[in-house]
Each structure stands twice: as structure tokens, then as C-alpha cells.
Protein backbone atom coordinates (compact mmCIF):
# COMPACT_ATOMS: atom_id res chain seq x y z
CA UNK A 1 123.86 -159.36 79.29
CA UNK A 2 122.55 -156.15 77.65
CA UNK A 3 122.35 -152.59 79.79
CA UNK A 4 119.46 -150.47 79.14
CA UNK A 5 119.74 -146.71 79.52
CA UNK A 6 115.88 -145.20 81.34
CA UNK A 7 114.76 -141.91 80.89
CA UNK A 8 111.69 -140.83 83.07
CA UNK A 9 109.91 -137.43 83.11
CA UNK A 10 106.77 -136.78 84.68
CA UNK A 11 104.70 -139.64 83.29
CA UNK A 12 106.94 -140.85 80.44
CA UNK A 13 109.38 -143.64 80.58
CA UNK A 14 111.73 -144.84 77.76
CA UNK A 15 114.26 -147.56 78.09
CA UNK A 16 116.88 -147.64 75.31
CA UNK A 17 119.41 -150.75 75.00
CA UNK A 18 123.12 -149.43 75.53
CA UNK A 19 124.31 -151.84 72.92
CA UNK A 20 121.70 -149.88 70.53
CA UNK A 21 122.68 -146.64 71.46
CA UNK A 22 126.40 -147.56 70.90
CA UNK A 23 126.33 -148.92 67.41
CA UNK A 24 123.69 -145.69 66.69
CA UNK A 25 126.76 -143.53 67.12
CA UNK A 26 128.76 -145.53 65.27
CA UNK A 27 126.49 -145.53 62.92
CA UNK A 28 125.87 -141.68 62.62
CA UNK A 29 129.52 -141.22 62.87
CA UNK A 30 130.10 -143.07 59.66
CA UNK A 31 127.08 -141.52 57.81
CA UNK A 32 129.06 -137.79 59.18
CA UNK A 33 132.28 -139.12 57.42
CA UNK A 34 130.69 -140.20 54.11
CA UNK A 35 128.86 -137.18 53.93
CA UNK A 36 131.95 -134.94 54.19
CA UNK A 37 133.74 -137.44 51.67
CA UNK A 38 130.69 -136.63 49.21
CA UNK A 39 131.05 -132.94 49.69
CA UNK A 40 134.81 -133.15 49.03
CA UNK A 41 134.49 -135.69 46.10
CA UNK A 42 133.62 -134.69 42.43
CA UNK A 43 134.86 -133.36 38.99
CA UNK A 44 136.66 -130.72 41.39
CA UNK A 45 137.95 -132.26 44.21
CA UNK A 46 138.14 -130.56 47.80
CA UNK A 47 140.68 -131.21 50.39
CA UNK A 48 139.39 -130.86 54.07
CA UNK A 49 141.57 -127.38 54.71
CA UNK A 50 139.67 -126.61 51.52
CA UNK A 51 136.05 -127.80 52.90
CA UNK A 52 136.76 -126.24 55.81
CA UNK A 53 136.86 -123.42 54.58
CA UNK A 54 134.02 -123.19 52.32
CA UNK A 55 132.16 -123.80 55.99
CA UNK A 56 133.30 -120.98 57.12
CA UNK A 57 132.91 -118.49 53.83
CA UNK A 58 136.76 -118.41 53.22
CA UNK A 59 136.54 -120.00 50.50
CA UNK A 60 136.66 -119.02 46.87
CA UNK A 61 132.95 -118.22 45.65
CA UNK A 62 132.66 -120.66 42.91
CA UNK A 63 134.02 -123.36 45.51
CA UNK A 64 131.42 -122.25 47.91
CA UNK A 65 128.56 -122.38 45.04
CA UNK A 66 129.84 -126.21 44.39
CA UNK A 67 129.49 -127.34 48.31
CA UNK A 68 126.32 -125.16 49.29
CA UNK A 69 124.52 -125.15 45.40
CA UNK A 70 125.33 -128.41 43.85
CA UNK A 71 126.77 -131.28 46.56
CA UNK A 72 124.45 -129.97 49.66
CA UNK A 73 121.17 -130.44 47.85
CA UNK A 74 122.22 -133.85 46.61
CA UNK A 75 123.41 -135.12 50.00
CA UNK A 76 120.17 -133.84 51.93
CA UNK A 77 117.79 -134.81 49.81
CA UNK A 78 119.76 -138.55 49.63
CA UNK A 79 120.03 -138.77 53.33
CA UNK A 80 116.41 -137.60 53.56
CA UNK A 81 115.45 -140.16 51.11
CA UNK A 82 117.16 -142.87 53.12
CA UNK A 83 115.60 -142.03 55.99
CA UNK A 84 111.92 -142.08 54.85
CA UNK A 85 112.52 -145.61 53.18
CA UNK A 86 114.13 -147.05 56.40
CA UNK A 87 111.04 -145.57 58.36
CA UNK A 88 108.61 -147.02 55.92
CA UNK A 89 109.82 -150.60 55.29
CA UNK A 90 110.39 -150.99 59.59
CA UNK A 91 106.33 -150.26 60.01
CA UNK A 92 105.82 -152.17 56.93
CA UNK A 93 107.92 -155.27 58.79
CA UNK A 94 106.29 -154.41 62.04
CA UNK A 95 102.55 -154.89 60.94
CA UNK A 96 102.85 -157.60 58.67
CA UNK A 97 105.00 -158.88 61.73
CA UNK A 98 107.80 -160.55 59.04
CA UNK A 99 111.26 -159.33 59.11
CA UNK A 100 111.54 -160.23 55.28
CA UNK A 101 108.69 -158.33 54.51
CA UNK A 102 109.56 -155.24 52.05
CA UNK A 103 107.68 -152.68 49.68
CA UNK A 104 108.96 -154.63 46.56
CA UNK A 105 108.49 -158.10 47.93
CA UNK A 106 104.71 -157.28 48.68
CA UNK A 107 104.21 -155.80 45.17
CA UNK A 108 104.04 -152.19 46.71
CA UNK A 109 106.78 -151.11 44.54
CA UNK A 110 105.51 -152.94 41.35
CA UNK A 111 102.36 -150.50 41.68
CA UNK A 112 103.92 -147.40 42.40
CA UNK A 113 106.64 -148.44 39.46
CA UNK A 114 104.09 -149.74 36.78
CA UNK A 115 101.10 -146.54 37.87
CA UNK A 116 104.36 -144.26 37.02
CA UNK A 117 104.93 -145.77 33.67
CA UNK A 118 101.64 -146.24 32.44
CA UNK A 119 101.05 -142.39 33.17
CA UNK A 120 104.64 -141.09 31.54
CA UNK A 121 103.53 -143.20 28.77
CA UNK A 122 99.55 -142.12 28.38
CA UNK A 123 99.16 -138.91 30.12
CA UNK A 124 102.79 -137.21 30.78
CA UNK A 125 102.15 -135.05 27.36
CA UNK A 126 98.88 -133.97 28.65
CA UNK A 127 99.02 -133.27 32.05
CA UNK A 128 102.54 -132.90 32.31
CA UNK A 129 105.21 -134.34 34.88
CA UNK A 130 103.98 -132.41 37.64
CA UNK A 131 101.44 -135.82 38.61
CA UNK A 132 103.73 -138.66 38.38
CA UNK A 133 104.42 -138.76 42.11
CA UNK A 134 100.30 -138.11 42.84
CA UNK A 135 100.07 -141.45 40.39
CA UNK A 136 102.80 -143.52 41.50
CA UNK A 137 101.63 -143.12 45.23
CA UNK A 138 98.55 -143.90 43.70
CA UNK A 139 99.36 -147.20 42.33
CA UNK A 140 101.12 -148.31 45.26
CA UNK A 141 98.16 -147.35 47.41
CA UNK A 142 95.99 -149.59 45.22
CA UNK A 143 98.23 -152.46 44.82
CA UNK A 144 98.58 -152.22 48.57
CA UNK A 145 94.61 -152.44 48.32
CA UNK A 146 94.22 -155.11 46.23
CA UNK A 147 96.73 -157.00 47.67
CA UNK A 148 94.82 -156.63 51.55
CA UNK A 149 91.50 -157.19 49.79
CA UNK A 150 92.95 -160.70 48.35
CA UNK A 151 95.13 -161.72 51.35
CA UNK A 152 91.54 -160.97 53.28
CA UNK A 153 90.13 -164.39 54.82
CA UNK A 154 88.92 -163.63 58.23
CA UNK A 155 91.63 -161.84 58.97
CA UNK A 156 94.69 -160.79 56.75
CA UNK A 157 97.11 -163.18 57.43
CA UNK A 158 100.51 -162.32 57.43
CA UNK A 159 101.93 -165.16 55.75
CA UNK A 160 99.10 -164.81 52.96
CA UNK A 161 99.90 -161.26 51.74
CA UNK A 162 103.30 -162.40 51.36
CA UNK A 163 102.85 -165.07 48.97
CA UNK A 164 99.99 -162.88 47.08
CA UNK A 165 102.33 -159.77 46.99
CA UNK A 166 104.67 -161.51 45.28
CA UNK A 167 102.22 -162.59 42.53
CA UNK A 168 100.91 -159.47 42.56
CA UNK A 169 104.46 -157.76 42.06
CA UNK A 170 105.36 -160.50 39.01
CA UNK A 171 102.24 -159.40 37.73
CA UNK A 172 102.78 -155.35 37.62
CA UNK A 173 106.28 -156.04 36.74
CA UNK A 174 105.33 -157.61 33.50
CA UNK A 175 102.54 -155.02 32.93
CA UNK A 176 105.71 -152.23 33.53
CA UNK A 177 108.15 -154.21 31.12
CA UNK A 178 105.10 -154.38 28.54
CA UNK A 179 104.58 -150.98 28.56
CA UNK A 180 107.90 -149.91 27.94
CA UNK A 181 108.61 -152.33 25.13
CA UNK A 182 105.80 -150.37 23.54
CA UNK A 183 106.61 -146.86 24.05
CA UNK A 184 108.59 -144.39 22.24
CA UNK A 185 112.33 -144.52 22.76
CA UNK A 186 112.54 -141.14 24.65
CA UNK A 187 109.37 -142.14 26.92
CA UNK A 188 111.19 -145.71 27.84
CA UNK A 189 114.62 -143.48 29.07
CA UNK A 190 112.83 -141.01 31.28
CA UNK A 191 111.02 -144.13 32.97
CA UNK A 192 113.60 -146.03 33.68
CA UNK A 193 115.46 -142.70 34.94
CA UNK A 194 112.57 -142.28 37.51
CA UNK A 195 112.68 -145.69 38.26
CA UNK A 196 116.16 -145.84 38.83
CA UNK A 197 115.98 -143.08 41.02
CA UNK A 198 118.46 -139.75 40.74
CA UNK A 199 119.43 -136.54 43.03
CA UNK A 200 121.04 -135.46 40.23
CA UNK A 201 119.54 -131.61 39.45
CA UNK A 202 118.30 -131.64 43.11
CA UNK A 203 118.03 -128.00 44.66
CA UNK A 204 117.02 -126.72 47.86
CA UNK A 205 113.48 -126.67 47.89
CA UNK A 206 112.95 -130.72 47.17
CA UNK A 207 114.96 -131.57 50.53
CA UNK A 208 113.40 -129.01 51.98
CA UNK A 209 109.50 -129.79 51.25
CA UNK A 210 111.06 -133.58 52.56
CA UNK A 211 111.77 -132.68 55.57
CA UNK A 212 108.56 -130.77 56.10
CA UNK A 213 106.30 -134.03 55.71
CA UNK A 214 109.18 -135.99 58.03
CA UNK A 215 108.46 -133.34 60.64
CA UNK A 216 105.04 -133.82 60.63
CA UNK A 217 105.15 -137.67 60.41
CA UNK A 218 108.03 -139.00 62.61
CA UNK A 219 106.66 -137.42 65.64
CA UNK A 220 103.49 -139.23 65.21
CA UNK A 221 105.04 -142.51 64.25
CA UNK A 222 107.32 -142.33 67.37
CA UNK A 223 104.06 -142.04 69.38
CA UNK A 224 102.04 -144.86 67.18
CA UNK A 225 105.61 -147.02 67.56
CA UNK A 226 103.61 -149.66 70.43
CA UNK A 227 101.18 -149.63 69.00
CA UNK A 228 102.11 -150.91 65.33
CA UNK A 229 104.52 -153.02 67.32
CA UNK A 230 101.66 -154.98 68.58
CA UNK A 231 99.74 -155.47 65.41
């Protein structure tokens, strides 16, 4: 039988289950390990004596621009990254109230994907790249839409905006794949490097701006977490 762990101040309780809490540090401790092994790990590799001591500014300076310039960027932003997704796809699974349920399986990722395309392939040389994360939120916001708006009989049925997100997603996906047939060679590689996904070139200020809107959204989705639970 499971222990739980209760925390009570004032008027706020919290039960956690030990077995939870357990396999969250095990968890974390792993994440701590790989993290180090992907500071240490590259075209120069770093021993831990070596990492050590680029934590504590013994280190030679180019070794210390490598870890703090180069690899720390990468890893934060990554980690960051991770986190946000994880967040998103358990409220996602907690409202549609299906463990399977998932951003690409309800054609949320299709829209973002095939919104990101379309403007890289229309509107990048006018506007510029600055946009293409306004438009690809933008697209997955309306597929998300549409996909309600159809599902909609009475009531959005969980069950029903599965099946229909995954028409919808076919749909966008062959939309994406005909745009990119169609485009100019160096348009089809920088779309399929967004939509790939890279930290590569990552510097401070991306993780950074990150973990801004995570600061101002976990706290509120820790508060909301009941509440989307009993959608």
C-alpha cells in the first residue's frame, strides 16, 4: 500500500504519494547526471576535475567560454524546452480526460507545423523571421479552434476531438508536405530545420525569456491543477 507525505499550513493542505516523491528524485538525479555528461561531452571533451574546475573559475578561459557560452545555453534552453512540453501535453491529457491524448495526435502540431511553413514560404522575405513563432502559435491556436468547433455536439466530447484531430492533423500534414514540395530548395531546409527543432546557436537570452513566461505560468497552473483535473 502507498504512503502519502501531508503538508499543512494555515489553510493549505497537500498530500504527495511517497512512491512519487521517490522516483521524482530519481528522476532529477538522472536529469543532474546527463546534464553534467552534456557539459563535459563535445568536440573538446572535459573530464570532471576539468568541469570542476571551470565551476569554480580555475579553469582555462577558453574552457570556461565552452561550458558557460556554448554548452550552458544549449542545456537550459533544452531542459526548459522539456519542461514546457511535459506541462502542456499533461493539461492537454487532463481536459480531454485521455491519457493518449497529445498535441500531434489532436492535429495541434499539424497547425502550428503547416502555419510555420506556409509563412517561411509566403511571407519570411517580407516580414522577416522575427513572426514565425507569433504564426505557428497561431496556427495551432486555430487548428485547436477548428478542431473544438467540429468536435462541438452538445458538448465536446472527448472521444470526438480525438478521432477529428487526427483528420484534422492528416489534413495539415499534407497541406505542410505540399508546400514544401513547392518551395525553393533553401526555403524547404530552413523548414524542416524549425520543424525538427535545434538549440544549436542558443545564447543566454532565449532560456532566459523561457523561463520568464514559466515563472509566470507554472504558478498559476499549480493553482488551476483541480480544477483542470476535474474537467
Amino acid at each position: 500500500m502507498d504512503r502519502h507525505l501531508t503538508l499543512r499550513y494555515r489553510g493549505f493542505s497537500r498530500q504527495f504519494s511517497l512512491t512519487a516523491l521517490i522516483r521524482l528524485l530519481i528522476g532529477a538525479t538522472l536529469t543532474l547526471l546527463i546534464a553534467l555528461g552534456s557539459l563535459a561531452v563535445g568536440k573538446i571533451n572535459l573530464s570532471p576535475a576539468t568541469l570542476l574546475n571551470v565551476f569554480t573559475g580555475q579553469a582555462d578561459a577558453s574552457l570556461v567560454f565552452i561550458v558557460e557560452q556554448l554548452r550552458m545555453p544549449r542545456l537550459v534552453l533544452a531542459a526548459l524546452v522539456g519542461a514546457a512540453l511535459a506541462v502542456s501535453g499533461l493539461i492537454l491529457q487532463s481536459i480531454i480526460r485521455n491519457p493518449l491524448a497529445s498535441p500531434d495526435l489532436l492535429g495541434i502540431t499539424s497547425g502550428a507545423s503547416a502555419a510555420a511553413v506556409l509563412y517561411l514560404s509566403f511571407f519570411s522575405v517580407a516580414l522577416g523571421a522575427q513572426f514565425l513563432p507569433l504564426a505557428a502559435i497561431s496556427g495551432a491556436g486555430l487548428a485547436a479552434l477548428v478542431i473544438y468547433l467540429l468536435a462541438w455536439n452538445q458538448g465536446a466530447s472527448p472521444l470526438r476531438m480525438v478521432l477529428i484531430g487526427v483528420g484534422v492533423s492528416a489534413l495539415l500534414a499534407a497541406v505542410t508536405t505540399f508546400v514544401l514540395v513547392f518551395s525553393p530548395l533553401t526555403t524547404t531546409l530552413s523548414a524542416y530545420v524549425w520543424l525538427t527543432g535545434s538549440v544549436y546557436g542558443a545564447s543566454w537570452p532565449e532560456p532566459r525569456a523561457l523561463a520568464g513566461w514559466l515563472a509566470l505560468t507554472l504558478p498559476l497552473l499549480v493553482l488551476l491543477a483541480r480544477q483542470v483535473r476535474m474537467q
